[in-house]
C-alpha atoms as a PDB file:
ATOM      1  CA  UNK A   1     221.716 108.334 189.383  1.00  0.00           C
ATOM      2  CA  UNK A   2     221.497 105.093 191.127  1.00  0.00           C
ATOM      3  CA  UNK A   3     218.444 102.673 190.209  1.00  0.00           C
ATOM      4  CA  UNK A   4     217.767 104.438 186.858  1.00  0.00           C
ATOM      5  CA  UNK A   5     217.104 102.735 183.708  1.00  0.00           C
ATOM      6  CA  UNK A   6     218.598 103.954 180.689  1.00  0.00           C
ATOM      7  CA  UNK A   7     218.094 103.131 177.108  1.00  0.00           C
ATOM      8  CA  UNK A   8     220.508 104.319 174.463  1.00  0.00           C
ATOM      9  CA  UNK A   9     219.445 103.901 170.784  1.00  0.00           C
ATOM     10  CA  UNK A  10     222.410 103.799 168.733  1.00  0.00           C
ATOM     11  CA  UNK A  11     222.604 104.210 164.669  1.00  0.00           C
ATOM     12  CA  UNK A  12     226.045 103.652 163.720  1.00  0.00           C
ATOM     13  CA  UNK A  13     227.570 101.603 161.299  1.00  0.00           C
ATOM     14  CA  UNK A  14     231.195 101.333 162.974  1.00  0.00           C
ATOM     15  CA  UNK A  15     232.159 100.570 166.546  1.00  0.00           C
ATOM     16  CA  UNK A  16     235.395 102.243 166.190  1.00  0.00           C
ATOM     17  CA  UNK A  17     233.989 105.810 165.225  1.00  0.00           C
ATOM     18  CA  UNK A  18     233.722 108.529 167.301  1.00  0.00           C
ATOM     19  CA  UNK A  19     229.888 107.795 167.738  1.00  0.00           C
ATOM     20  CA  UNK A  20     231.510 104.717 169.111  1.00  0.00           C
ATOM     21  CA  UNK A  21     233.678 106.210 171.486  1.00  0.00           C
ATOM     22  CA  UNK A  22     230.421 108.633 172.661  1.00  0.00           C
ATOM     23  CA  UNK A  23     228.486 105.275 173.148  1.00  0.00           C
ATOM     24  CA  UNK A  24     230.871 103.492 175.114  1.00  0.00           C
ATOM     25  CA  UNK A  25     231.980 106.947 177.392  1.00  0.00           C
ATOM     26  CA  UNK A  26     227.996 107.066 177.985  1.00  0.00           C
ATOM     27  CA  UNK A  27     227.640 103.201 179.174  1.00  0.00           C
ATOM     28  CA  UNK A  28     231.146 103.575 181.322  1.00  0.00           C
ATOM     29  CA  UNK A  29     229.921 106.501 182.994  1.00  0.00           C
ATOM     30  CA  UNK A  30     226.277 105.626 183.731  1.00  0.00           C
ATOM     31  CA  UNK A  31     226.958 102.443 185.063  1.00  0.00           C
ATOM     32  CA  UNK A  32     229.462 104.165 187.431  1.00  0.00           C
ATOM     33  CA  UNK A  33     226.676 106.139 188.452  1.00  0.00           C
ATOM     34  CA  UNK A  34     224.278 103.208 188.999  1.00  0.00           C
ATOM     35  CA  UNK A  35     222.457 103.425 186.144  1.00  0.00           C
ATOM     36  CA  UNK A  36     221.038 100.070 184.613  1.00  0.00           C
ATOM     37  CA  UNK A  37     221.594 100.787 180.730  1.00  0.00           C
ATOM     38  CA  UNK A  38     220.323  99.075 177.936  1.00  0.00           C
ATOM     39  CA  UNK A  39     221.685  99.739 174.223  1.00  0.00           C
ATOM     40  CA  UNK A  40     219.725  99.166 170.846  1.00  0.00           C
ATOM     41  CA  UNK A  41     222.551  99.278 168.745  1.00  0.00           C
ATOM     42  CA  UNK A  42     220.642  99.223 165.056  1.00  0.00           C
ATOM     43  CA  UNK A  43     222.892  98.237 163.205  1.00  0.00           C
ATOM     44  CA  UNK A  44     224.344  95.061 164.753  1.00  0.00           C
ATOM     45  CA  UNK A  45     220.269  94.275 165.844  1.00  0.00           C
ATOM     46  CA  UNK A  46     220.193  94.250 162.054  1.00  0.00           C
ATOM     47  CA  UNK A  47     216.875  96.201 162.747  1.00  0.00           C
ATOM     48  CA  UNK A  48     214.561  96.290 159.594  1.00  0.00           C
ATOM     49  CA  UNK A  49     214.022  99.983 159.266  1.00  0.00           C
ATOM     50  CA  UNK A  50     210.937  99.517 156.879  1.00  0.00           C
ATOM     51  CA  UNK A  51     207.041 100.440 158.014  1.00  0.00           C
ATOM     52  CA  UNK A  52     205.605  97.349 156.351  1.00  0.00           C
ATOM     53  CA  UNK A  53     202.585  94.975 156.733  1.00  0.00           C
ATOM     54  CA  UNK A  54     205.226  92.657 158.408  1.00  0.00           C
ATOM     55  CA  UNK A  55     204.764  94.917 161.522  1.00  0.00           C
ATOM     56  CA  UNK A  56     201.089  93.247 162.404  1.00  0.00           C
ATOM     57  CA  UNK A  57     200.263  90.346 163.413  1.00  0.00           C
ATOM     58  CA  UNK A  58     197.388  88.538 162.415  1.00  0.00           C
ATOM     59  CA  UNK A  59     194.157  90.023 160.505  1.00  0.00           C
ATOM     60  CA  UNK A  60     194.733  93.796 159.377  1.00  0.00           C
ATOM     61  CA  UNK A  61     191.585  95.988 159.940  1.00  0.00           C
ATOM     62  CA  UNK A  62     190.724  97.147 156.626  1.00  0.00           C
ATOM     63  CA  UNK A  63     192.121  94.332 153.960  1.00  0.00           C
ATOM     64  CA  UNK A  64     191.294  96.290 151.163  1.00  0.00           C
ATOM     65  CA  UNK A  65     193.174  99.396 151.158  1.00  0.00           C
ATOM     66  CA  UNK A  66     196.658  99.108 153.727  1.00  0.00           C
ATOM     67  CA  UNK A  67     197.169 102.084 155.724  1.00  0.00           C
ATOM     68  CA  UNK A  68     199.908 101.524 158.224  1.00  0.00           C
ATOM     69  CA  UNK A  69     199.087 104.659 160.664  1.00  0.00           C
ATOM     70  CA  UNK A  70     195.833 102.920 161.132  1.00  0.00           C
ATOM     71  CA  UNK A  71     196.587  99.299 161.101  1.00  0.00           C
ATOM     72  CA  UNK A  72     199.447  99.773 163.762  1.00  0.00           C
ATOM     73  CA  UNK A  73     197.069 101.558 165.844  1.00  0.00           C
ATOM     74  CA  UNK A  74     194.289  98.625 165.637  1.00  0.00           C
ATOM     75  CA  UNK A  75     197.583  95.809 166.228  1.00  0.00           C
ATOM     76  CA  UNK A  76     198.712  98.050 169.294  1.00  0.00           C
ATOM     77  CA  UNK A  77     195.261  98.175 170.422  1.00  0.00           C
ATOM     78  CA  UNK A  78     195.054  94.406 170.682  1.00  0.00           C
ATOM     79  CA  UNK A  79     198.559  93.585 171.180  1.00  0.00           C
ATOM     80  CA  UNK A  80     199.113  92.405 167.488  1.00  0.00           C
ATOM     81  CA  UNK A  81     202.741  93.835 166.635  1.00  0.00           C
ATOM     82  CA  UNK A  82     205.180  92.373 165.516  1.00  0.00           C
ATOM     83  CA  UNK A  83     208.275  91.057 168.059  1.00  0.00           C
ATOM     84  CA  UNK A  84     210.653  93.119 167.262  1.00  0.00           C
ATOM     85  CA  UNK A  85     208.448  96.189 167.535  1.00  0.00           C
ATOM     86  CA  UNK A  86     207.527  94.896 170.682  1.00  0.00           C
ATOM     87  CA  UNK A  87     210.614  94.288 172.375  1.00  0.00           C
ATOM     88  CA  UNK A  88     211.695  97.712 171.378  1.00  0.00           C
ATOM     89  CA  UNK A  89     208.326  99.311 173.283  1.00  0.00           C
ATOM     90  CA  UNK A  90     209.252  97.497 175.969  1.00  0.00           C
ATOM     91  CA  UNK A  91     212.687  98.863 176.334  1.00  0.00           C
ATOM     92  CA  UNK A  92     211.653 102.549 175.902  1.00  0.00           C
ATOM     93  CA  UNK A  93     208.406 101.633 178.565  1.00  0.00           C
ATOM     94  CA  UNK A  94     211.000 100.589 181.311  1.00  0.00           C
ATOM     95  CA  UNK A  95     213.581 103.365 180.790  1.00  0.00           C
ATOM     96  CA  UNK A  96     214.100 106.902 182.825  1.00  0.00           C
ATOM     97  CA  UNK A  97     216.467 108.240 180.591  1.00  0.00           C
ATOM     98  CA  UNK A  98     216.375 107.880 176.156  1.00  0.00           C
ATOM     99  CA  UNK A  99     219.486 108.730 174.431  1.00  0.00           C
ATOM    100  CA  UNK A 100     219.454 108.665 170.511  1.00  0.00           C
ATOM    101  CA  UNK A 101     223.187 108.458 169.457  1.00  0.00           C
ATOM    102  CA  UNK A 102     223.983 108.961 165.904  1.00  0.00           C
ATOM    103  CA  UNK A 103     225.234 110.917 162.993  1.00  0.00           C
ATOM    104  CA  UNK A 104     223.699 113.709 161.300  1.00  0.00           C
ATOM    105  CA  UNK A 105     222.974 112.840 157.597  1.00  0.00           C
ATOM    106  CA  UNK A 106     221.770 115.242 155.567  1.00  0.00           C
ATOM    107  CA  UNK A 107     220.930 116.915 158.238  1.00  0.00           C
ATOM    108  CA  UNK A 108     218.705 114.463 159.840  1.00  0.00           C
ATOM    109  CA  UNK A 109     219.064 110.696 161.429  1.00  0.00           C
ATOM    110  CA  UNK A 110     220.231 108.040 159.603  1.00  0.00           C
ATOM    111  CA  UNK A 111     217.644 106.319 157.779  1.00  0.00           C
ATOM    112  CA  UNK A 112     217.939 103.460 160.484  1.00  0.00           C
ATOM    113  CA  UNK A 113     216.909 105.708 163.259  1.00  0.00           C
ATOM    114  CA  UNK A 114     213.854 106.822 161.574  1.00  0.00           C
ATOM    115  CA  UNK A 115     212.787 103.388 160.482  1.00  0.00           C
ATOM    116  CA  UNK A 116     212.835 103.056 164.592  1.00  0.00           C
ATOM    117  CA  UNK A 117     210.832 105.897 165.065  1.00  0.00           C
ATOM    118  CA  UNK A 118     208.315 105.137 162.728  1.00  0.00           C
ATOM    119  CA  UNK A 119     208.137 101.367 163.428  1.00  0.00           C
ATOM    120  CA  UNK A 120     208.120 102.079 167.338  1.00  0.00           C
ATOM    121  CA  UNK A 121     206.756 104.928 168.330  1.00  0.00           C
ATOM    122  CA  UNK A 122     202.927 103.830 166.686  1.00  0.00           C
ATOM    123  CA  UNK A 123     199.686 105.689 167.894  1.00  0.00           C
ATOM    124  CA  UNK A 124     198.529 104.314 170.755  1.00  0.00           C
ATOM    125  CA  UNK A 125     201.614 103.163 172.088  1.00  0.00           C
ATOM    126  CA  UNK A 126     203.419 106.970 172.036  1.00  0.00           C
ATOM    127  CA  UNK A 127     201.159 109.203 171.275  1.00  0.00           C
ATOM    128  CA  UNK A 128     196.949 109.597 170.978  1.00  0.00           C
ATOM    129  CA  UNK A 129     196.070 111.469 168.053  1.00  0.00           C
ATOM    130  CA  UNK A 130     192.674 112.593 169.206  1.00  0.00           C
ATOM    131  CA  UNK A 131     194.913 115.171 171.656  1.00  0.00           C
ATOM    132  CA  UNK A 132     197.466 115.700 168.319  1.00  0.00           C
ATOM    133  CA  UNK A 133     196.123 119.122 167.537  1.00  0.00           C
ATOM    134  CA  UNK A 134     195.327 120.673 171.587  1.00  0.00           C
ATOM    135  CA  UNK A 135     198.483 123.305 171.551  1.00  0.00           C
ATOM    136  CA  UNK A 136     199.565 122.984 168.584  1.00  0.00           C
ATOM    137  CA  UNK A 137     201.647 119.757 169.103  1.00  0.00           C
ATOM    138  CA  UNK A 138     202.037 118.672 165.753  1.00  0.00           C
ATOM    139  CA  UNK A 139     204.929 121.324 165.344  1.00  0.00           C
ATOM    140  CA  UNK A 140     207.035 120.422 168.017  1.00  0.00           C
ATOM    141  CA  UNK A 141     208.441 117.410 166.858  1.00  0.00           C
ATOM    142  CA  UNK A 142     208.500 113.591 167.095  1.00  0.00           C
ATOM    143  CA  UNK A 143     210.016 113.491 171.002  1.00  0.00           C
ATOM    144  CA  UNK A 144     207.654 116.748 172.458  1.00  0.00           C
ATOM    145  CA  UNK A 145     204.479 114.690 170.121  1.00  0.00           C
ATOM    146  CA  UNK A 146     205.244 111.769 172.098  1.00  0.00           C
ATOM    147  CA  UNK A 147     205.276 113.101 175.342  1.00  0.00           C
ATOM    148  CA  UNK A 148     208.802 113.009 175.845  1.00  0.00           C
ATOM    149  CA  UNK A 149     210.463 115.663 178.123  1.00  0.00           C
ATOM    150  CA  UNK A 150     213.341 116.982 175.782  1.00  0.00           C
ATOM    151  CA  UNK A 151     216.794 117.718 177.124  1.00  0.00           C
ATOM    152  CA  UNK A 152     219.540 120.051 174.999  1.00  0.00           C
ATOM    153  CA  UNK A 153     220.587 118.383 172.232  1.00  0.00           C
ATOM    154  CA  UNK A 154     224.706 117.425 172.591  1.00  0.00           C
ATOM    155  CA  UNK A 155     226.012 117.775 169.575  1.00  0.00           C
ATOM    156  CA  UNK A 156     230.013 117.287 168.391  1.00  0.00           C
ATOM    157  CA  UNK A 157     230.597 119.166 165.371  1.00  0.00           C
ATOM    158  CA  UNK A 158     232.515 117.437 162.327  1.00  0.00           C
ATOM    159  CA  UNK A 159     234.521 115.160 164.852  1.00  0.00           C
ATOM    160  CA  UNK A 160     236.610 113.919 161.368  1.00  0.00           C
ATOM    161  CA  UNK A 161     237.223 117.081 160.714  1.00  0.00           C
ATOM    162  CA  UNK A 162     238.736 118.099 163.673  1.00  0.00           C
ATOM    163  CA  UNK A 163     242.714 117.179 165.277  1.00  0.00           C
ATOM    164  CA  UNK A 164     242.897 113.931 167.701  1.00  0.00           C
ATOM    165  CA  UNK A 165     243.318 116.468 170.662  1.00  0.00           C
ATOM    166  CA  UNK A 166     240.067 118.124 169.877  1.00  0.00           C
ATOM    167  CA  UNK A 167     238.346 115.098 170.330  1.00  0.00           C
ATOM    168  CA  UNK A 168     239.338 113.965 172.899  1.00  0.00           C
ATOM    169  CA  UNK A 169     238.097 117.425 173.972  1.00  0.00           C
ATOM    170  CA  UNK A 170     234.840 116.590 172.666  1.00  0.00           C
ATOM    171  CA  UNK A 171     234.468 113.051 174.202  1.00  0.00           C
ATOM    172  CA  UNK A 172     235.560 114.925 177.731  1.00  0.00           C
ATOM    173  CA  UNK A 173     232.597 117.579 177.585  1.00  0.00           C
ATOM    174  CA  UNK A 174     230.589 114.429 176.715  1.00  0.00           C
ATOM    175  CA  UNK A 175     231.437 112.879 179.926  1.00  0.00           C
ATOM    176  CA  UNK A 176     231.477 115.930 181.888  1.00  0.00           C
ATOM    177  CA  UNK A 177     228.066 116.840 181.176  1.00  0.00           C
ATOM    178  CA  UNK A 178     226.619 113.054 181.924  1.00  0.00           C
ATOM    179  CA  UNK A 179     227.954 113.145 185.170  1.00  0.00           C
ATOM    180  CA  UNK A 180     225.187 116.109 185.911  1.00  0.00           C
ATOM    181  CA  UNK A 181     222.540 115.126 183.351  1.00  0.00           C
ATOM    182  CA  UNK A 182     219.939 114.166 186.170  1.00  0.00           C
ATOM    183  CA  UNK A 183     219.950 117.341 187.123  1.00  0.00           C
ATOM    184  CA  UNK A 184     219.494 119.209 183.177  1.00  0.00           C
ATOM    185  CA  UNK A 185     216.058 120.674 183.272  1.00  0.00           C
ATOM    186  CA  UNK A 186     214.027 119.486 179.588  1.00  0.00           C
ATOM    187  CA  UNK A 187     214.136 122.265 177.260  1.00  0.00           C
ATOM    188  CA  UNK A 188     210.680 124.487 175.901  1.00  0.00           C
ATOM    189  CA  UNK A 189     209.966 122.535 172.419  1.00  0.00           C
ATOM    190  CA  UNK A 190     206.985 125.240 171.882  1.00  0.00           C
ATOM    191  CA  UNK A 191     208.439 127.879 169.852  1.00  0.00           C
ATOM    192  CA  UNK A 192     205.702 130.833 170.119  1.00  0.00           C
ATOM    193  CA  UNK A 193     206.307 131.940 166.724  1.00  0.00           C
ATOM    194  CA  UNK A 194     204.193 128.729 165.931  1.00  0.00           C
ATOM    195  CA  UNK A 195     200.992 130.116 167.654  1.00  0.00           C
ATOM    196  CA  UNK A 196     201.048 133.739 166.393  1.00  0.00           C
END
């Protein structure tokens, strides 16, 4: 879709891996489509994955006992976060479209990924807290908490376990279904069973 901005946050190790080939089959065919996209790649940012008191800037709020929740939401608040934090913020503010690209490890992102989450996504920036518990939002996740409209997860099954040909198969679909993503409806991330 021409004109949109799209940020791809990518947590892989090698450039050469299949994750590789996704990544670089996702910038080809959104910039064919006009799409201005931007790529965090993690692990070639060398991106510090830790929530530490390196993330503020300046005074902390309560000196005496650190409690990061709280002292990212007072640096947010006055624009005391660190520059790394920030120029990640800034990338997710500007974009249309966020695409997490990784490998399932132990059945979750890579550590990497999370350290994102947690270092970028802070209260005040992604989320308020005050509305955290209106609907029962906790339980739908980090995206759905943060306001994020969710599309169906795309996921390529044990691509090194799998023949060269079925791969390729894989990286095809993968292409296929970017070429009509703009038109995916965001999937329900309220389960009812949570509300019973």
């Amino acid at each position: 879709m021409a004109g949109k901005k799209v940020l791809i946050v990518y947590a892989h190790q090698e450039p050469k891996s299949f994750n590789g080939s996704l990544l670089k089959i996702t910038v080809e065919e959104l910039t064919k489509q006009g799409c201005s996209v931007t790529v965090s790649d993690l692990y070639a940012m060398q991106f510090e994955p830790r929530a530490t008191r390196n993330d503020i800037v300046g005074p902390l709020h309560n000196s005496k006992a650190f409690n990061y929740g709280v002292e990212t939401w007072e640096a947010y608040k006055r624009g005391g976060l660190s520059k790394d934090v920030v120029e990640e913020q800034k990338k997710v503010q500007e974009a249309d479209l966020l695409i997490f690209q990784f490998p399932l490890f132990w059945f979750s992102m890579p550590a990497i990924l999370k350290g994102w989450m947690d270092r970028v996504l802070v209260q005040g920036f992604a989320y308020d807290l005050s509305k955290a518990y209106d609907g029962g939002l906790l339980q739908h996740g980090i995206m759905h908490f943060c306001g994020v409209k969710v599309l169906e997860p795309h996921i390529s099954y044990a691509p090194e376990r799998v023949s060269e040909e079925k791969r390729k198969e894989m990286l095809t679909a993968w292409s296929q279904r970017l070429k009509t993503l703009w038109k995916e409806e965001p999937i329900d991330c309220s389960p009812a069973w949570y509300f019973k």
